[in-house]
C-alpha atoms as a PDB file:
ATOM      1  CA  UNK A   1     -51.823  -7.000 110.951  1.00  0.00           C
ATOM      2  CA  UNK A   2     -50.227 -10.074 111.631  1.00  0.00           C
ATOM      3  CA  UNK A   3     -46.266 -10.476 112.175  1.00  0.00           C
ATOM      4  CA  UNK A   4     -43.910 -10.850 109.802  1.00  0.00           C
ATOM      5  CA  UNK A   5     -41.049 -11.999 111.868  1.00  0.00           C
ATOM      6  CA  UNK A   6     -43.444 -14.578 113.204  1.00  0.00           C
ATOM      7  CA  UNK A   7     -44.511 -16.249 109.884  1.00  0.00           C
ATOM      8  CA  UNK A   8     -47.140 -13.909 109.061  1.00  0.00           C
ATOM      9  CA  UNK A   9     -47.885 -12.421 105.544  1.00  0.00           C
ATOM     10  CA  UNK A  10     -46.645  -8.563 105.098  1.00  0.00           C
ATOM     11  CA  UNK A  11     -49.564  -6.344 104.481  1.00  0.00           C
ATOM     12  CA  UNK A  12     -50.204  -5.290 101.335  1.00  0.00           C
ATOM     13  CA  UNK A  13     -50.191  -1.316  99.967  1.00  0.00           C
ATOM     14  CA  UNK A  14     -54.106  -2.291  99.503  1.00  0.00           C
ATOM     15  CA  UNK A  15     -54.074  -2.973 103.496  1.00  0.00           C
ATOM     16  CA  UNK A  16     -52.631   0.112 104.099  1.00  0.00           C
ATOM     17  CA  UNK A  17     -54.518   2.227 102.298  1.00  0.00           C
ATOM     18  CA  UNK A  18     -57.873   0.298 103.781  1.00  0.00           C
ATOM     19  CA  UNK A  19     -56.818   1.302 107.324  1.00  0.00           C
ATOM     20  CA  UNK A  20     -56.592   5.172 105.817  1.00  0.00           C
ATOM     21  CA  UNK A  21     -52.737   5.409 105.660  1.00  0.00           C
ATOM     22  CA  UNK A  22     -51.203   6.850 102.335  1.00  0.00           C
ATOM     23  CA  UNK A  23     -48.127   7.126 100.305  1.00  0.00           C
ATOM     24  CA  UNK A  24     -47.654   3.130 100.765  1.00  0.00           C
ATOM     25  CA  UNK A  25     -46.552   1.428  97.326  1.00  0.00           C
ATOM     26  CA  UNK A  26     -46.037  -2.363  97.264  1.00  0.00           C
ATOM     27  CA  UNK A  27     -42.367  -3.957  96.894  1.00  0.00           C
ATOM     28  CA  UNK A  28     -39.675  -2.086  98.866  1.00  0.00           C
ATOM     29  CA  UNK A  29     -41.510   0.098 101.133  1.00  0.00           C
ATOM     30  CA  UNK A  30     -44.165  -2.536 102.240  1.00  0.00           C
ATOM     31  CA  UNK A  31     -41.301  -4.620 103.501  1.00  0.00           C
ATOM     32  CA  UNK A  32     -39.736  -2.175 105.143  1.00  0.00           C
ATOM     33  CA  UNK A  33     -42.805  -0.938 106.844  1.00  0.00           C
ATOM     34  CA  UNK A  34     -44.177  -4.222 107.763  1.00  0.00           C
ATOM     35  CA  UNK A  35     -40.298  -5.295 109.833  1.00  0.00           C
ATOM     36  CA  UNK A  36     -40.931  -1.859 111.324  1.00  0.00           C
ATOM     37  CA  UNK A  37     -44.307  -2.556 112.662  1.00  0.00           C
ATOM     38  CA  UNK A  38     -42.950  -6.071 113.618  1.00  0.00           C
ATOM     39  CA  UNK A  39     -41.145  -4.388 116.154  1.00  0.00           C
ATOM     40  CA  UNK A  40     -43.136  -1.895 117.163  1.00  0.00           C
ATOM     41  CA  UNK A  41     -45.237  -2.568 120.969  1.00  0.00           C
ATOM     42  CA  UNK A  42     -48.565  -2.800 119.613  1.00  0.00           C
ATOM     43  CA  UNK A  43     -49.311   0.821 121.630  1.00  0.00           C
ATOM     44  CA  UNK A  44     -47.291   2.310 118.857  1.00  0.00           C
ATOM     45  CA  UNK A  45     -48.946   1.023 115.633  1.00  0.00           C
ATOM     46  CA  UNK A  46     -52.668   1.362 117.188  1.00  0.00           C
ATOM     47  CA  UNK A  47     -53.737   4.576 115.344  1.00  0.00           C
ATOM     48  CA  UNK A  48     -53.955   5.429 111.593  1.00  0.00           C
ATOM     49  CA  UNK A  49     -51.821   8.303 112.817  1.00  0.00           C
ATOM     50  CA  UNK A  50     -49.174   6.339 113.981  1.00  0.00           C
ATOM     51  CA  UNK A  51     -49.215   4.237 111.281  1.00  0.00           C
ATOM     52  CA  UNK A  52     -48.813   7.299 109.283  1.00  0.00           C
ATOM     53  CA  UNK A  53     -45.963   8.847 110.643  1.00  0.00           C
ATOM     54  CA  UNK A  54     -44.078   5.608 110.139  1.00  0.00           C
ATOM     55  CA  UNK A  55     -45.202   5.081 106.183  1.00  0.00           C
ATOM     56  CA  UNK A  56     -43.702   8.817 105.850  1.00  0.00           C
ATOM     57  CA  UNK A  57     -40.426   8.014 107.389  1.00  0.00           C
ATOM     58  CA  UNK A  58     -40.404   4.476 105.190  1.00  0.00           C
ATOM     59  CA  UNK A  59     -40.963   6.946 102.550  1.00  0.00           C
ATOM     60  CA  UNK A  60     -38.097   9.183 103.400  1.00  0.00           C
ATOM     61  CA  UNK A  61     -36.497   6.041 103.330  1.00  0.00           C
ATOM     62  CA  UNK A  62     -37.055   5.093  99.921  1.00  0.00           C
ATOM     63  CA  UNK A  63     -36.682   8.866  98.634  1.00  0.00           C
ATOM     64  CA  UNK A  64     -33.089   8.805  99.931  1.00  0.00           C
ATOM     65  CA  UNK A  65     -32.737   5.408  98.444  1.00  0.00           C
ATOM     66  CA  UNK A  66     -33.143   6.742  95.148  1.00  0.00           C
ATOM     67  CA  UNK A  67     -31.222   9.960  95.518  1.00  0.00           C
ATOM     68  CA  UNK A  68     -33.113  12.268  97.139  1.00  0.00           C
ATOM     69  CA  UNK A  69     -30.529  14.400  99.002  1.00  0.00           C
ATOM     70  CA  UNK A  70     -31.354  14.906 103.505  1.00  0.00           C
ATOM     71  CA  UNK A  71     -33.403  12.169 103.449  1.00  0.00           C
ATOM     72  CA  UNK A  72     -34.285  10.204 105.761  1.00  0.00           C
ATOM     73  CA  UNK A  73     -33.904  12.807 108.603  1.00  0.00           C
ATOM     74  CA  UNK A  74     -32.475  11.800 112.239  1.00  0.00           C
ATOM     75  CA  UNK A  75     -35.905  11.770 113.535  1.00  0.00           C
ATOM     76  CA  UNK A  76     -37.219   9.558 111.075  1.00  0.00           C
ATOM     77  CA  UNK A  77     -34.845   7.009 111.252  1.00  0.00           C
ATOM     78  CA  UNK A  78     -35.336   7.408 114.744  1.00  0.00           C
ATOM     79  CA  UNK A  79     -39.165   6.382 114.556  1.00  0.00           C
ATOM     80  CA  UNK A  80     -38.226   3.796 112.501  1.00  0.00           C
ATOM     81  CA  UNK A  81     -36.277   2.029 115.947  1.00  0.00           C
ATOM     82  CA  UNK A  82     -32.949   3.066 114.508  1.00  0.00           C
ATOM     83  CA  UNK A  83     -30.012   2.995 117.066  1.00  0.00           C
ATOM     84  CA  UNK A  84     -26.899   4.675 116.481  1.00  0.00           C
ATOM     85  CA  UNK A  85     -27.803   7.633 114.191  1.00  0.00           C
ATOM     86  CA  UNK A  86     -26.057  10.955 115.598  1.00  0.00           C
ATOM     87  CA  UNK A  87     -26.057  14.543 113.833  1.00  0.00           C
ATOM     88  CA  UNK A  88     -22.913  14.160 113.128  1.00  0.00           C
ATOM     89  CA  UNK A  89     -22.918  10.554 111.104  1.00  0.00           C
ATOM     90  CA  UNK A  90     -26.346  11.287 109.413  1.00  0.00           C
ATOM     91  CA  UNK A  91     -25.182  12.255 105.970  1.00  0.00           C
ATOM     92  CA  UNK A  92     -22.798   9.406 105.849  1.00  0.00           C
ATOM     93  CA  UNK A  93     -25.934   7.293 106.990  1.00  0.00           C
ATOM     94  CA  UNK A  94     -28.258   8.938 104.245  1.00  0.00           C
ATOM     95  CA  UNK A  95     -24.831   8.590 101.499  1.00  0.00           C
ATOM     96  CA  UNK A  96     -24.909   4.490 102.487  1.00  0.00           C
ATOM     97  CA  UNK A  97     -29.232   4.285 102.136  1.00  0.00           C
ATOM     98  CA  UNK A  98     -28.778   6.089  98.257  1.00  0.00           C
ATOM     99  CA  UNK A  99     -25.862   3.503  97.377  1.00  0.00           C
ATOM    100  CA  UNK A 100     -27.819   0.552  99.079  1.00  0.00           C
ATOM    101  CA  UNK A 101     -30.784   1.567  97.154  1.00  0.00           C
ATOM    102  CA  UNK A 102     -34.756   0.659  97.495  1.00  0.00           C
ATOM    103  CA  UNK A 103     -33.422  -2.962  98.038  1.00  0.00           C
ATOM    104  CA  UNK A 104     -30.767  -2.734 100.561  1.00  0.00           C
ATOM    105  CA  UNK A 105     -32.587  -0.964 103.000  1.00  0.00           C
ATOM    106  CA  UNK A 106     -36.311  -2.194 102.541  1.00  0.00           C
ATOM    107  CA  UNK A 107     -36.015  -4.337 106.030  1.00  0.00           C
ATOM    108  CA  UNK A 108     -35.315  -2.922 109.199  1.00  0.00           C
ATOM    109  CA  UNK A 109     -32.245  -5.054 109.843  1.00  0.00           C
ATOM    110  CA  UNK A 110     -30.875  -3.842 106.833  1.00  0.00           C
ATOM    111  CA  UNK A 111     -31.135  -0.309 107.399  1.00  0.00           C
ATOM    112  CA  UNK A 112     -29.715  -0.969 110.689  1.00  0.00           C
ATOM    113  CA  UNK A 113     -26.731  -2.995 108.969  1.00  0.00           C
ATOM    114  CA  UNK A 114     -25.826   0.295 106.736  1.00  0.00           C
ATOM    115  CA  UNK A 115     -26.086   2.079 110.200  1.00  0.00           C
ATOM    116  CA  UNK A 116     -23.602  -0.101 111.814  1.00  0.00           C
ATOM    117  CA  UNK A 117     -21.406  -0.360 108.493  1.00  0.00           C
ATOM    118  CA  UNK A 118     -21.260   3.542 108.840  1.00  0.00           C
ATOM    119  CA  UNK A 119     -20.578   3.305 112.701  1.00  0.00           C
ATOM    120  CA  UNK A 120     -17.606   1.105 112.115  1.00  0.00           C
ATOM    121  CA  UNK A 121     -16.098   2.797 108.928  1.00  0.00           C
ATOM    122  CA  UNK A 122     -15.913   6.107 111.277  1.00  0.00           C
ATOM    123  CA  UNK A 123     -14.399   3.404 114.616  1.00  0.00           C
ATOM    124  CA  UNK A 124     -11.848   2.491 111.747  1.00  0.00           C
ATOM    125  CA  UNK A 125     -11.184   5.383 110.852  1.00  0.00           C
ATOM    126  CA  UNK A 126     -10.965   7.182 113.908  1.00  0.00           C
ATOM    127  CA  UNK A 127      -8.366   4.603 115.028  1.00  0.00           C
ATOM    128  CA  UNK A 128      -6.255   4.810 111.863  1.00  0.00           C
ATOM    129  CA  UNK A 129      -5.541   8.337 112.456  1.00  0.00           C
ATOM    130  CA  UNK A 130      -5.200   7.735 116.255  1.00  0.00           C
ATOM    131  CA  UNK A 131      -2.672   4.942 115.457  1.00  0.00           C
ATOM    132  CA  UNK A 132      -0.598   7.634 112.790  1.00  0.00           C
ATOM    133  CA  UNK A 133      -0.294   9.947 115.914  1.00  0.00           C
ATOM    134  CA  UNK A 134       0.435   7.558 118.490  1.00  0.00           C
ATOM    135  CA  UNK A 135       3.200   5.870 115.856  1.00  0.00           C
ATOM    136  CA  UNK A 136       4.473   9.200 114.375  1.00  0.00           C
ATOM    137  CA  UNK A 137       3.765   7.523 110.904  1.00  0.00           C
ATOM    138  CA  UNK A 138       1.684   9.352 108.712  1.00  0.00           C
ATOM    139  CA  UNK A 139       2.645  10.805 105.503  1.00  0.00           C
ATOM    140  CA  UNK A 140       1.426  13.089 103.203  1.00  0.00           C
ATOM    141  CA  UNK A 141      -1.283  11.007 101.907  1.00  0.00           C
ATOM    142  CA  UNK A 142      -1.880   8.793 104.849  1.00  0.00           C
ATOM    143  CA  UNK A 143      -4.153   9.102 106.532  1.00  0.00           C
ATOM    144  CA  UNK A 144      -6.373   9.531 103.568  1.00  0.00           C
ATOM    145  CA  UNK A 145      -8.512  12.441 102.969  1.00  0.00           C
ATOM    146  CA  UNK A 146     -11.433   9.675 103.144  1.00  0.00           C
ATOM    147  CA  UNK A 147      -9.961   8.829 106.591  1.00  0.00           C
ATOM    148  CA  UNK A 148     -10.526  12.025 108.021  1.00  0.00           C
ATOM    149  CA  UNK A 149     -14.197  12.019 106.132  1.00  0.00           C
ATOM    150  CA  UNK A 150     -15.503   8.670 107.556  1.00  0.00           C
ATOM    151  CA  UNK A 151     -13.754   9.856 111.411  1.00  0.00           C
ATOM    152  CA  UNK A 152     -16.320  12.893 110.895  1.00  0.00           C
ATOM    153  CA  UNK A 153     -13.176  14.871 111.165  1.00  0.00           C
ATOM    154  CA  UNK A 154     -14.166  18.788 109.839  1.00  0.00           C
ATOM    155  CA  UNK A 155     -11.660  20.698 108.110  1.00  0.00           C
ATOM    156  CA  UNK A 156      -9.676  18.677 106.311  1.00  0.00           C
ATOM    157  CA  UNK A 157      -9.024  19.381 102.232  1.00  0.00           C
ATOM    158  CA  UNK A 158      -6.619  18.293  99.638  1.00  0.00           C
ATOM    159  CA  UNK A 159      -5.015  21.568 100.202  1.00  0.00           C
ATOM    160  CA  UNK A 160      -3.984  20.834 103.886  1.00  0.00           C
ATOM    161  CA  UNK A 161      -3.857  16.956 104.099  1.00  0.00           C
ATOM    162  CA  UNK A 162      -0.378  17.215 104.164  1.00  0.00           C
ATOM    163  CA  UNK A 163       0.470  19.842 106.753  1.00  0.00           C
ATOM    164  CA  UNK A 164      -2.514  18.443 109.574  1.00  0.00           C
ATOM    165  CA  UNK A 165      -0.600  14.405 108.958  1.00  0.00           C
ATOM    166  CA  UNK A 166       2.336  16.233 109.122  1.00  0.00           C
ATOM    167  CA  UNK A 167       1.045  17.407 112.548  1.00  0.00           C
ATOM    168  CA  UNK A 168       0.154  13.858 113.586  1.00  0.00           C
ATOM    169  CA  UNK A 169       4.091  12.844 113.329  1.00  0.00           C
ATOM    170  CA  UNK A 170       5.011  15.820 115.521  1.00  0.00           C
ATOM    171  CA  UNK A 171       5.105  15.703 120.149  1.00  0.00           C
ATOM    172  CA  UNK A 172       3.733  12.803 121.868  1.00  0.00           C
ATOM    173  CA  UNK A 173       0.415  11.841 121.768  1.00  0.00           C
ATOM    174  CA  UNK A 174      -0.531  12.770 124.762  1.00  0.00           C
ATOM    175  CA  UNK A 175      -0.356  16.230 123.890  1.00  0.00           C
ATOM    176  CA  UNK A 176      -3.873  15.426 121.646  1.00  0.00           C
ATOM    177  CA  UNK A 177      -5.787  14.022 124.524  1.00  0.00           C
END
């Protein structure tokens, strides 16, 4: 197949299916497969199997696209040449793929963009709630319950917001590290 990213023309689902690989429809998922296999060493796009695996994930893709809850997996992203997907940010990974939709992930780059969106949300967060300890200054409400969701921060509920900020206000910061 020849390269996208170098002027070529995507293969079509017709393509696809001529080489033996199934389960490719045209539009969202042919895009997104053909980046893929743009950056892909030719070693790993040399067997129908191959091929296969990755029109699955691309799949898995889509399926979380349109609301498909646990997909993609970790391991298919992975395949896919994703970089910075962890166990513990997957779900806010697969949340941003079903609110980006078929279209806002059918490239590689932007599946990697909602990766990095995620990434930095939890940095953001992370550092809102480190600043609120280091500056004694959270309150009841702040930091959010959403704060402590995109910091990947377990255990925190409307019913005991207020007590763990309250927490945050109370020794040095130091003690925390």
């Amino acid at each position: 197949f020849p390269s996208h990213d170098r002027g070529g023309v995507l293969p079509s689902a017709a393509d696809y299916a001529a080489i033996g690989v199934t389960g490719v429809d045209a539009g969202a998922e042919t895009s997104l497969l053909g980046s893929v296999i743009d950056k892909k060493a030719s070693s790993a796009v040399d067997t129908v199997a191959e091929m296969q695996a990755l029109a699955n994930a691309v799949q898995a893709v889509m399926d979380g696209a349109n609301g498909t809850a646990g997909l993609p997996t970790k391991a298919q992203l992975e395949l896919l040449g994703m970089t910075g997907v962890t166990d513990a940010n997957l779900a806010l990974i697969q949340e941003a793929i079903k609110n980006a939709g078929a279209n806002g992930a059918d490239t590689l780059a932007k599946l990697q963009g909602l990766t990095d969106g995620v990434n930095t949300a939890t940095s953001n967060a992370l550092a809102k709630i480190r600043d609120a300890a280091q500056n004694n200054s959270a309150t009841g409400s702040n930091p959010s319950l959403a704060d402590y969701t995109t910091a990947l921060v377990s255990g925190v509920n409307a019913n005991n917001l207020a007590s763990i900020n309250d927490a945050l206000n109370s020794g040095s910061y130091r003690d925390w590290e």
